[in-house]
Protein backbone atom coordinates (compact mmCIF):
# COMPACT_ATOMS: atom_id res chain seq x y z
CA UNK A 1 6.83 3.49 22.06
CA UNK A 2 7.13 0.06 20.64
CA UNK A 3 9.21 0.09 17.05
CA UNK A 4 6.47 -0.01 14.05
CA UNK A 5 8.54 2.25 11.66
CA UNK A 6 7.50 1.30 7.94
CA UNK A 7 5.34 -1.40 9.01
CA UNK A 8 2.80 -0.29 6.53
CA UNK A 9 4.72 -0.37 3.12
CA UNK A 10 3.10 -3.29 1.09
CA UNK A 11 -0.25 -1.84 1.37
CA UNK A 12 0.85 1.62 0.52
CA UNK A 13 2.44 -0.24 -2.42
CA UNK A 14 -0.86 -2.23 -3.24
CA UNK A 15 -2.88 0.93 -3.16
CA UNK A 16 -0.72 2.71 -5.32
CA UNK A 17 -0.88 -0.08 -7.63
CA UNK A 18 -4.56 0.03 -7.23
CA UNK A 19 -5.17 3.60 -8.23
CA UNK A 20 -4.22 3.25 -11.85
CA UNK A 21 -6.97 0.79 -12.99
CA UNK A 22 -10.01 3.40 -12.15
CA UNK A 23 -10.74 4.88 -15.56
CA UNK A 24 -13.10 3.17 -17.14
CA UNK A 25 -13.69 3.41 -21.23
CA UNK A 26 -16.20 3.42 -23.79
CA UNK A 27 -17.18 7.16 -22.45
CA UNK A 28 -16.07 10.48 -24.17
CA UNK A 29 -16.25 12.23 -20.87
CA UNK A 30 -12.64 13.55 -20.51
CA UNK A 31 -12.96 12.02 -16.17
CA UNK A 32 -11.26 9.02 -18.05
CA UNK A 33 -8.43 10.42 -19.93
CA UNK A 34 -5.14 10.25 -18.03
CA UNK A 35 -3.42 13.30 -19.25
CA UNK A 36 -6.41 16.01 -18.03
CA UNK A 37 -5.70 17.14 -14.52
CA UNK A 38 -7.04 15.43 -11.73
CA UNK A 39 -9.38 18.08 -10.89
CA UNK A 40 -10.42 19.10 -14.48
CA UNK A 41 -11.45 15.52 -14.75
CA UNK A 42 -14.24 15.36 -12.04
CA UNK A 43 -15.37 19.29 -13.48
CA UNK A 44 -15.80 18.18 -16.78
CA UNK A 45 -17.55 14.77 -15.75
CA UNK A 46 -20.39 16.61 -13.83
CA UNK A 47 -20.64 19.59 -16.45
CA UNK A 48 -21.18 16.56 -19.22
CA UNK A 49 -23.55 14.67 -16.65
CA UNK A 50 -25.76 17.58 -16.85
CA UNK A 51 -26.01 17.98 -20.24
CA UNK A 52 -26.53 14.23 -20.64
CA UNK A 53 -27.82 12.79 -17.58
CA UNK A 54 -28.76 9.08 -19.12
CA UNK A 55 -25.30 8.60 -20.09
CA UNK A 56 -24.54 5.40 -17.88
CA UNK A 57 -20.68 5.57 -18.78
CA UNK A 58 -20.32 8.79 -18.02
CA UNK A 59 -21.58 8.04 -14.24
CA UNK A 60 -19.17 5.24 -14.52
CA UNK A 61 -16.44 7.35 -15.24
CA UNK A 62 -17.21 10.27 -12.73
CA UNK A 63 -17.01 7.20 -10.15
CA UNK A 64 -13.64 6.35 -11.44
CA UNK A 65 -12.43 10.43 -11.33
CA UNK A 66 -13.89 10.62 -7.51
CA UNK A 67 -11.70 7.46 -6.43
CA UNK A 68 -8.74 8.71 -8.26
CA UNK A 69 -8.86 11.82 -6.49
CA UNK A 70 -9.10 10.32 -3.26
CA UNK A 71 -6.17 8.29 -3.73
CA UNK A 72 -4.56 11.41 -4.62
CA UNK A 73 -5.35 13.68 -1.80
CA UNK A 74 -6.15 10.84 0.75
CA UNK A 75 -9.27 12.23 1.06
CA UNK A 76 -11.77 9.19 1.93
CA UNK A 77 -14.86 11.49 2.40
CA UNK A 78 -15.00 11.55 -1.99
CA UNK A 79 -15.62 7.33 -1.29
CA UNK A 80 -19.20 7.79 -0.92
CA UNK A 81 -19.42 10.14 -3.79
CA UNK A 82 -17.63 7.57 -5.90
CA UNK A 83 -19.89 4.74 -5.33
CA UNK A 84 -23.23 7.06 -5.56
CA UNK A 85 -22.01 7.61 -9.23
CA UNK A 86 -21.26 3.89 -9.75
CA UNK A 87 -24.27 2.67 -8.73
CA UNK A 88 -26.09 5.66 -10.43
CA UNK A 89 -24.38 4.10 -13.66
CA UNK A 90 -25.50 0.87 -12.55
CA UNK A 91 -29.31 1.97 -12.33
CA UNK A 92 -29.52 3.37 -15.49
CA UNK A 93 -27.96 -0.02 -17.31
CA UNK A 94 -26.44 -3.53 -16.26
CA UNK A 95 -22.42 -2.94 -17.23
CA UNK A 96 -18.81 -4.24 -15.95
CA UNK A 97 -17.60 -0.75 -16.03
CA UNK A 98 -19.18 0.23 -13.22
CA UNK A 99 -18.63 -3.01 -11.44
CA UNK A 100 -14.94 -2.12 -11.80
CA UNK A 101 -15.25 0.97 -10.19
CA UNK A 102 -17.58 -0.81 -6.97
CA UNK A 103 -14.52 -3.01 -7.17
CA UNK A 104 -11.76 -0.83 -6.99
CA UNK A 105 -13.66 1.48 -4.15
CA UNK A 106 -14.10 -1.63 -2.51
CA UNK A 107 -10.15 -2.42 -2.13
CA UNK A 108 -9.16 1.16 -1.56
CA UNK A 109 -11.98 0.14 1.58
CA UNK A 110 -9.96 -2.64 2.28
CA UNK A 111 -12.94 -4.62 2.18
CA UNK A 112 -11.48 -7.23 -0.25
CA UNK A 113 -13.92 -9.50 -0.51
CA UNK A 114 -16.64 -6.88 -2.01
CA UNK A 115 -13.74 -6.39 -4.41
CA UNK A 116 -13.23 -9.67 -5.57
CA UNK A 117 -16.96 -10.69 -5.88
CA UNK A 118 -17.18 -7.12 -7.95
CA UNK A 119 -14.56 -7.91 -10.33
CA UNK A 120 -15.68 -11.20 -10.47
CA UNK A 121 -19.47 -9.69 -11.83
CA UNK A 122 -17.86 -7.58 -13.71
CA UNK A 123 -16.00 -9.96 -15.55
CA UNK A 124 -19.26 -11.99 -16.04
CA UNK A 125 -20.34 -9.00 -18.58
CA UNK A 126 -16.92 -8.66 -19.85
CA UNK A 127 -15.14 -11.77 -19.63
CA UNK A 128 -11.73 -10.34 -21.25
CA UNK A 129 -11.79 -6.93 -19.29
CA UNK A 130 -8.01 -6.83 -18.27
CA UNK A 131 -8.97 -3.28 -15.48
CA UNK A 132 -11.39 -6.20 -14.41
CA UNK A 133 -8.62 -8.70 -13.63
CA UNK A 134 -6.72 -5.87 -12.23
CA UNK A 135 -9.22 -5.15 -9.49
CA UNK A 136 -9.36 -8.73 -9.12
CA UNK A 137 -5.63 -9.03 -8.70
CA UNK A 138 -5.81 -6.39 -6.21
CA UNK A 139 -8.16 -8.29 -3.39
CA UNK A 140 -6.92 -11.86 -4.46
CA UNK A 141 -3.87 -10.49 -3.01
CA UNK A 142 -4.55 -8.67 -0.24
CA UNK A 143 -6.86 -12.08 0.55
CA UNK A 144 -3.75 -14.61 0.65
CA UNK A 145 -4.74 -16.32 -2.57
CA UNK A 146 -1.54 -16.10 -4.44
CA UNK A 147 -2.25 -18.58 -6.58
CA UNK A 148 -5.25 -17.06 -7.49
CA UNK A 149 -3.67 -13.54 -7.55
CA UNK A 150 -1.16 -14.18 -10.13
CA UNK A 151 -3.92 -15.79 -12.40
CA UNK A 152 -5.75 -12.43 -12.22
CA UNK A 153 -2.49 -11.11 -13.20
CA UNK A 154 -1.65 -13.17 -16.42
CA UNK A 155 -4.91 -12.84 -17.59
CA UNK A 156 -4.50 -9.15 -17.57
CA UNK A 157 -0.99 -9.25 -19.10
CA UNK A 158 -2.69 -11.29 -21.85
CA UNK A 159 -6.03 -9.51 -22.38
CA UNK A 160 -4.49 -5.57 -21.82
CA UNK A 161 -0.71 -5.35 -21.48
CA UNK A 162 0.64 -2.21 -19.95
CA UNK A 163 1.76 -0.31 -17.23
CA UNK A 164 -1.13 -1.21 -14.72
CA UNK A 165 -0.49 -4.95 -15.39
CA UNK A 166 3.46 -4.70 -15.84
CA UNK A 167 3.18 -2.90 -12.23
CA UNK A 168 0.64 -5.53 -10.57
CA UNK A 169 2.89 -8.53 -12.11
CA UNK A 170 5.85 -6.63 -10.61
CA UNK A 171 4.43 -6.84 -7.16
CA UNK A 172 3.38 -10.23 -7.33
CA UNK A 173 7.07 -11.39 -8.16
CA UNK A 174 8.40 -8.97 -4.81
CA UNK A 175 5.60 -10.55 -2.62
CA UNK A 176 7.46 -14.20 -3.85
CA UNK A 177 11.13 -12.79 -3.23
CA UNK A 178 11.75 -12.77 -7.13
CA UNK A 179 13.18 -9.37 -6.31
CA UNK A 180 15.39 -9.10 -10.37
CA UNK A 181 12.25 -10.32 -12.17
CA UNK A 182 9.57 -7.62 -9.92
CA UNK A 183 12.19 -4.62 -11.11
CA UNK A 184 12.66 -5.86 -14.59
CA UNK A 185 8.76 -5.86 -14.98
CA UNK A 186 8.60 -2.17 -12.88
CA UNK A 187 11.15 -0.84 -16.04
CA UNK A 188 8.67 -2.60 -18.34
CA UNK A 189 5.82 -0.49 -17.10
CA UNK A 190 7.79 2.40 -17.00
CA UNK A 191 8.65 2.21 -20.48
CA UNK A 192 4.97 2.62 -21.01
CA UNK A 193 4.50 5.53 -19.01
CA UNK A 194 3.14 8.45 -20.68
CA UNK A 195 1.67 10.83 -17.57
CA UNK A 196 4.37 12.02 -15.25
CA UNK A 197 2.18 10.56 -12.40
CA UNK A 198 2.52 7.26 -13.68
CA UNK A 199 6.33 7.82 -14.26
CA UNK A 200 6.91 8.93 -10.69
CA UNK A 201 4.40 5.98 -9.45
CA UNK A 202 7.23 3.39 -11.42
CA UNK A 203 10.13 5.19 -10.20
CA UNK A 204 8.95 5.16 -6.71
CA UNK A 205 8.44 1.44 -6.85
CA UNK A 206 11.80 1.01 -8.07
CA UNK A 207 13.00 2.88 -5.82
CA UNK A 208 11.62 1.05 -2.96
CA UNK A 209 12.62 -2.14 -4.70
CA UNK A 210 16.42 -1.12 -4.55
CA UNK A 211 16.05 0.25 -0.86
CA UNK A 212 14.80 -3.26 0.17
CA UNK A 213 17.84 -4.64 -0.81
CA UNK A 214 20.02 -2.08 0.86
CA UNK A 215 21.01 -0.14 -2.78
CA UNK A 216 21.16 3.41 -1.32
CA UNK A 217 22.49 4.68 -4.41
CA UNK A 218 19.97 3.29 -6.63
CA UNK A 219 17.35 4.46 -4.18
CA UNK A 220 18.22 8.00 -3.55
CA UNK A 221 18.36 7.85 -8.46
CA UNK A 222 14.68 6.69 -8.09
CA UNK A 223 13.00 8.89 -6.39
CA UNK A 224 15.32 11.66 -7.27
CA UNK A 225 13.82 10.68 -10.66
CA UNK A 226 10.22 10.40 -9.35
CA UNK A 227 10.37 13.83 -7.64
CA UNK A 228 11.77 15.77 -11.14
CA UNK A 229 8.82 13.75 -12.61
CA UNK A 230 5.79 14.90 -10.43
CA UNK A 231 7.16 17.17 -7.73
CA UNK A 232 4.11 16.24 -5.98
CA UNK A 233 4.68 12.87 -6.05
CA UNK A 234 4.09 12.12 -1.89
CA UNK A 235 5.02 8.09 -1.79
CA UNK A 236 8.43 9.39 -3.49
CA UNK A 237 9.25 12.08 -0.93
CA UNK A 238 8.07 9.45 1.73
CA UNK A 239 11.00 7.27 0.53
CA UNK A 240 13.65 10.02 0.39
CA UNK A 241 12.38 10.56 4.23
CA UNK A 242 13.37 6.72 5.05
CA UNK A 243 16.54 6.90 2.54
CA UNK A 244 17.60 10.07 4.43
CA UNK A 245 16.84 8.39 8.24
CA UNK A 246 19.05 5.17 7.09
CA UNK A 247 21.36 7.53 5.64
CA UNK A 248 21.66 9.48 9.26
CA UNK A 249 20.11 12.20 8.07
CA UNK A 250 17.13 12.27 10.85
CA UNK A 251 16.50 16.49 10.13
CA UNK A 252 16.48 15.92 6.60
CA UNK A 253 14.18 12.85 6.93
CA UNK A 254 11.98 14.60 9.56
CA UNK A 255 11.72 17.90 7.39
CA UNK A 256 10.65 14.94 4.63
CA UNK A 257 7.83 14.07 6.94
CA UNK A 258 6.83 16.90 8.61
CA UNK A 259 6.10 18.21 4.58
CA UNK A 260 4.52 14.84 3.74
CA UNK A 261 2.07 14.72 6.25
CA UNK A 262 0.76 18.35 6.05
CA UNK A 263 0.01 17.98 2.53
CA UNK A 264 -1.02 14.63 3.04
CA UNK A 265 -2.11 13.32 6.62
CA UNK A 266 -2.56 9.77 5.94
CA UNK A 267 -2.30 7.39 8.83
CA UNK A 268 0.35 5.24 7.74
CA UNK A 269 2.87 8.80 6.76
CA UNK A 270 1.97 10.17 10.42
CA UNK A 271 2.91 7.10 12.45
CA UNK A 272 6.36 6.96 10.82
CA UNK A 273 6.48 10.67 10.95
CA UNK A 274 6.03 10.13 15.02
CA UNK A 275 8.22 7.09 14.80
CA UNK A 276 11.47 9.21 13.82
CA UNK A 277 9.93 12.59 15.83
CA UNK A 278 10.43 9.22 18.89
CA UNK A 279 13.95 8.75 17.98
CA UNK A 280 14.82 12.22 17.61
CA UNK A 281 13.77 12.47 21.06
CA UNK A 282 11.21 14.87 20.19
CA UNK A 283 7.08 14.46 21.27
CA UNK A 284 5.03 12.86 19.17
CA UNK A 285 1.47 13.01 20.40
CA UNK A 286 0.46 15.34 17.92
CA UNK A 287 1.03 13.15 14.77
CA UNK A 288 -0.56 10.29 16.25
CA UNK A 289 -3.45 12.15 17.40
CA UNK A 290 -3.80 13.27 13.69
CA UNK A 291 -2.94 9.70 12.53
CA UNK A 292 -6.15 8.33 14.85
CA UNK A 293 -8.33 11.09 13.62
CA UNK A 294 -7.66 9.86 9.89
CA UNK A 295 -8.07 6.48 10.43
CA UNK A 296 -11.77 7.53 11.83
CA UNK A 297 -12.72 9.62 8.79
CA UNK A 298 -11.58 6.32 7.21
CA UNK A 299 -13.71 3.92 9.10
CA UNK A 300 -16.84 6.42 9.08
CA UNK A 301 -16.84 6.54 4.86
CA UNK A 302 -16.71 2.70 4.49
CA UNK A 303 -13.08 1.69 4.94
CA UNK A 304 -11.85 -1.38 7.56
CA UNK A 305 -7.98 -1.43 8.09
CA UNK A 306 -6.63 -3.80 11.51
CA UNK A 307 -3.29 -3.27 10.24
CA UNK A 308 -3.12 0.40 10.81
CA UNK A 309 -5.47 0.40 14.05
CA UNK A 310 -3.10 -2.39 15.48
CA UNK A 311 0.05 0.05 14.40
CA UNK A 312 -1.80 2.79 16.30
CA UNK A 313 -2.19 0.45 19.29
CA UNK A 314 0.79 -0.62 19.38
CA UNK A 315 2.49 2.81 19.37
CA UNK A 316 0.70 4.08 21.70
CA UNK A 317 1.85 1.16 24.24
CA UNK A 318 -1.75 -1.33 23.91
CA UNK A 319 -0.39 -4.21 22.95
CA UNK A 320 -3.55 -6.32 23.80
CA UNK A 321 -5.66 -3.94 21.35
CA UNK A 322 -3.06 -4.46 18.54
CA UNK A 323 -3.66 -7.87 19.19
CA UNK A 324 -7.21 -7.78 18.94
CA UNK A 325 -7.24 -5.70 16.07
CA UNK A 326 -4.51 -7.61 13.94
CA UNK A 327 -6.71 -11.13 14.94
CA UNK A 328 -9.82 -9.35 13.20
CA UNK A 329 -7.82 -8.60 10.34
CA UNK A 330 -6.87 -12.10 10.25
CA UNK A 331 -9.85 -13.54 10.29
CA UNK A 332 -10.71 -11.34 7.04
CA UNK A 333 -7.74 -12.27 4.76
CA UNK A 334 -4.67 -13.92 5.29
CA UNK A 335 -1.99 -11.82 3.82
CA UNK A 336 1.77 -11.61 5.21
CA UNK A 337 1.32 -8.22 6.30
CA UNK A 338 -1.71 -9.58 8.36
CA UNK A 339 0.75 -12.57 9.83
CA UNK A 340 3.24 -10.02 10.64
CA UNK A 341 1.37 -7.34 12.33
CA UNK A 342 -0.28 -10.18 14.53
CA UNK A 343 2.84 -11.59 15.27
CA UNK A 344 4.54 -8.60 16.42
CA UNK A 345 1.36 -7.25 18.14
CA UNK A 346 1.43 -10.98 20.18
CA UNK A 347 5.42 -10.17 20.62
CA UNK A 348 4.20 -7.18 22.40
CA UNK A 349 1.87 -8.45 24.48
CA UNK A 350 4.21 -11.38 26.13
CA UNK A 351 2.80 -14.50 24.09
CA UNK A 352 5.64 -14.97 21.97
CA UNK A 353 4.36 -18.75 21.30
CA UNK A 354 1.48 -17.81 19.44
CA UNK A 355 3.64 -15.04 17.54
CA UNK A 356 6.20 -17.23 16.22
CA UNK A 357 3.52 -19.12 14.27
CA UNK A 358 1.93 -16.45 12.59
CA UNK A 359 6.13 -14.66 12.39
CA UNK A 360 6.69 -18.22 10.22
CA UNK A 361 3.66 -17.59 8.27
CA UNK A 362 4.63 -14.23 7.47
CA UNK A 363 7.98 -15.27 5.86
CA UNK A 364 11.17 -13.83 5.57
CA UNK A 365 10.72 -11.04 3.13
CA UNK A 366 10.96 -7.93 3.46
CA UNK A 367 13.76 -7.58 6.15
CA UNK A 368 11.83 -6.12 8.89
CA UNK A 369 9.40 -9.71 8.39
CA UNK A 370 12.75 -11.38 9.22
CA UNK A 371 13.91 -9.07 12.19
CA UNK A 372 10.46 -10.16 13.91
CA UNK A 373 11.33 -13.40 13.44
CA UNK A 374 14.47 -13.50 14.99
CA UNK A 375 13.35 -11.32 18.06
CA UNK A 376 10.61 -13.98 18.92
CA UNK A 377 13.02 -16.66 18.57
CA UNK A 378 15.19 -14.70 20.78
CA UNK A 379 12.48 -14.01 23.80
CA UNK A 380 11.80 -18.26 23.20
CA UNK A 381 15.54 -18.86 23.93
CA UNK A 382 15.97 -20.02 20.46
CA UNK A 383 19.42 -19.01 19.93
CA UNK A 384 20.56 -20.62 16.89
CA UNK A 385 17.30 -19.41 14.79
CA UNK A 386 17.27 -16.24 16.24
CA UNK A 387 20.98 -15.77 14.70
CA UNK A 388 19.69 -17.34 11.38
CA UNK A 389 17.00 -14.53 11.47
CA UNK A 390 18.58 -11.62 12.87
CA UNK A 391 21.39 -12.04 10.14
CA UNK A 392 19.17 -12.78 7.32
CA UNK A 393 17.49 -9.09 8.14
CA UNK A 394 20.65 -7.52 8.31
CA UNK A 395 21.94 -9.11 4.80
CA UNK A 396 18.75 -8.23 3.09
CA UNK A 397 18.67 -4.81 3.96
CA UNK A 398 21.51 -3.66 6.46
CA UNK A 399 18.88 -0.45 6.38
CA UNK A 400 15.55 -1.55 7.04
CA UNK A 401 15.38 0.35 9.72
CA UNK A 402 16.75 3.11 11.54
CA UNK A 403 15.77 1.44 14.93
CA UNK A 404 15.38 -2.02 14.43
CA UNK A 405 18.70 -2.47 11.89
CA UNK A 406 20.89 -1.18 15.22
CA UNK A 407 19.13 -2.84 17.12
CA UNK A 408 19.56 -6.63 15.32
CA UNK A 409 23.54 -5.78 15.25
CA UNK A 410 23.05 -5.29 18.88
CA UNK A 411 21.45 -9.22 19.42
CA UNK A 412 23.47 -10.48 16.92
CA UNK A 413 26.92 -8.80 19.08
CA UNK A 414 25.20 -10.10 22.17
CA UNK A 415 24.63 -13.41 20.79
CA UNK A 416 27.92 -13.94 19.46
């Protein structure tokens, strides 16, 4: 099985980010108040709905509850049930509100070009919306326009400061490498952090901020802190289950996963969950049976994701799938994750030309971006560049991970 382990973290970061801008205002249905439970929200929505059924908000913020939930429980069949009570909104009066929603169901579809021309609308009726500029944000992104991206982002630090834009500025600093500033700006949102989902969502990120530098210590305080928060919290016990694998602790980090992905089966969980069952030396068919049967519920209620059908491909030994699947992504949006995934899928499939021009694209950050690097370098014969790369990796993150880290000391010992 070709290596893909935690190929997938920006966008679990991105969508994370993305599921805290969903709850529109201006209604008194309790679907947009943070501190009801999750499932109390979408109740109460529909039970108000049918008392007033004109109330145009209110639709707007039963969309929001339905995508919040399927964040939640990774549950993409509630996507059409979102946008059936943003449009209904929509129908019964012109309003941003539930534009945003259409905007945010749109990312969480990877489909980020919906998104952005939704945000943009939105922002049309209400120019100084800051959720607006944080859907906005969210596909500018995931598009490649950085410039672009962190313009969404000022404008909603300046229009509605908080933890949603603290959080998105955060992870536009770590997608430029301005690692101290992204965590200073993660403690800023937690600071504002009154639901103990939100807490756990900013101790996560920290936490995966300090295990991209190779801070175990720091790591293992995060999402020992996100886990006391919201026991629930999934992308928190996902990082234990790397922390513990880097750590040596493969039974601790497969118990990790073998919880994780029973109370949540997303695609991304089960293909590192198979990734360490690989190592382990134990079989692994299961999980990425499960993990190709999720991204199909995903694809049949809207959603579009290369990046996860080209990890599928590719650990399942079809490297000239991955490559088709990572050029279609491509050709949507030009994000590192896209440059990476294509480069490595190209690595795979013998045309390690091609793949070192979308590897330089993709940058050096976060280590694993760097270990590609070097490795096509390496298969070129580029010796001196492959040491550059292979070393920059290891002194990023001497942890990144628990295959490829070895297996960089390994080239770099060979090389030397």
């Amino acid at each position: 099985m070709r290596r893909i382990l935690f190929c997938l973290g920006l966008v679990a970061a991105l969508l994370l980010v993305a599921g805290i801008v969903t709850r529109p205002r201006n209604t008194p249905v309790s679907a947009a108040q943070p501190s009801a439970p999750r499932d109390n929200r979408i109740a109460r929505a529909q039970q108000h709905l049918r008392d007033v059924p004109g109330d145009w908000a209110g639709w707007a913020a039963l969309g929001g509850a339905y995508l919040e939930q399927a964040r939640v429980t990774a549950d993409p069949a509630l996507y059409p049930q979102a946008e059936q009570a943003a449009r209904k909104s929509r129908a019964l009066r012109p309003n941003g509100d539930a534009l945003i929603v259409l905007g945010a169901l749109a990312n969480a579809r990877h489909d980020f070009s919906t998104a952005r021309d939704q945000a943009k609308s939105a922002l049309k009726i209400q120019p100084n919306d800051g959720d607006a500029y944080g859907v906005l944000a969210d596909a500018l992104t995931q598009l490649g326009d950085r410039p672009g991206a962190t313009e969404a982002v000022q404008h909603m630090l300046d229009t509605r400061p908080g933890l949603a834009a603290y959080a998105r500025a955060s992870y536009d600093l770590e997608l430029r490498g301005q690692i101290g500033p992204a965590e200073s700006l993660m403690r800023r949102a937690l600071s504002d952090a009154v639901d103990p989902h939100d807490a756990a969502f900013c101790h996560t990120q920290l936490g995966d901020l300090a295990f991209g530098r190779g801070d175990l210590r720091s790591a293992a305080d995060e999402y020992a802190a996100a886990l006391a928060a919201d026991p629930s919290a999934t992308a928190a016990q996902r990082g234990r289950a790397r922390l513990r694998a880097a750590q040596g602790d493969l039974p601790g980090a497969l118990a990790d996963y073998a919880d994780l992905t029973a109370r949540l089966p997303g695609p991304a969980y089960l293909i590192e969950y198979a990734e360490l069952l690989n190592i382990a030396g134990r079989p692994a068919t299961d999980q990425l049976f499960l993990a190709a049967a999720a991204q199909q519920l995903f694809t049949a209620n809207g959603g579009q994701d290369g990046l996860t059908t080209a990890a599928l491909a590719l650990a399942t030994g079809r490297p000239a799938d991955a490559v088709a699947a990572a050029r279609a992504e491509w050709s949507r949006r030009h994000h590192p994750d896209v440059a990476d995934t294509l480069a490595w899928s190209l690595h795979a499939a013998g045309q390690d030309t091609e793949a070192l021009r979308y590897a330089r694209l993709a940058g050096t950050q976060p280590a694993s971006y760097a270990y590609h690097l070097g490795v096509i370098h390496l298969s070129l014969g580029h010796v001196a560049e492959a040491r550059t790369e292979l070393s920059r990796a290891l002194a990023t993150n001497p942890y990144f991970s628990p295959t490829d880290a070895p297996n960089a000391r390994r080239a770099l010992g060979a090389l030397r």
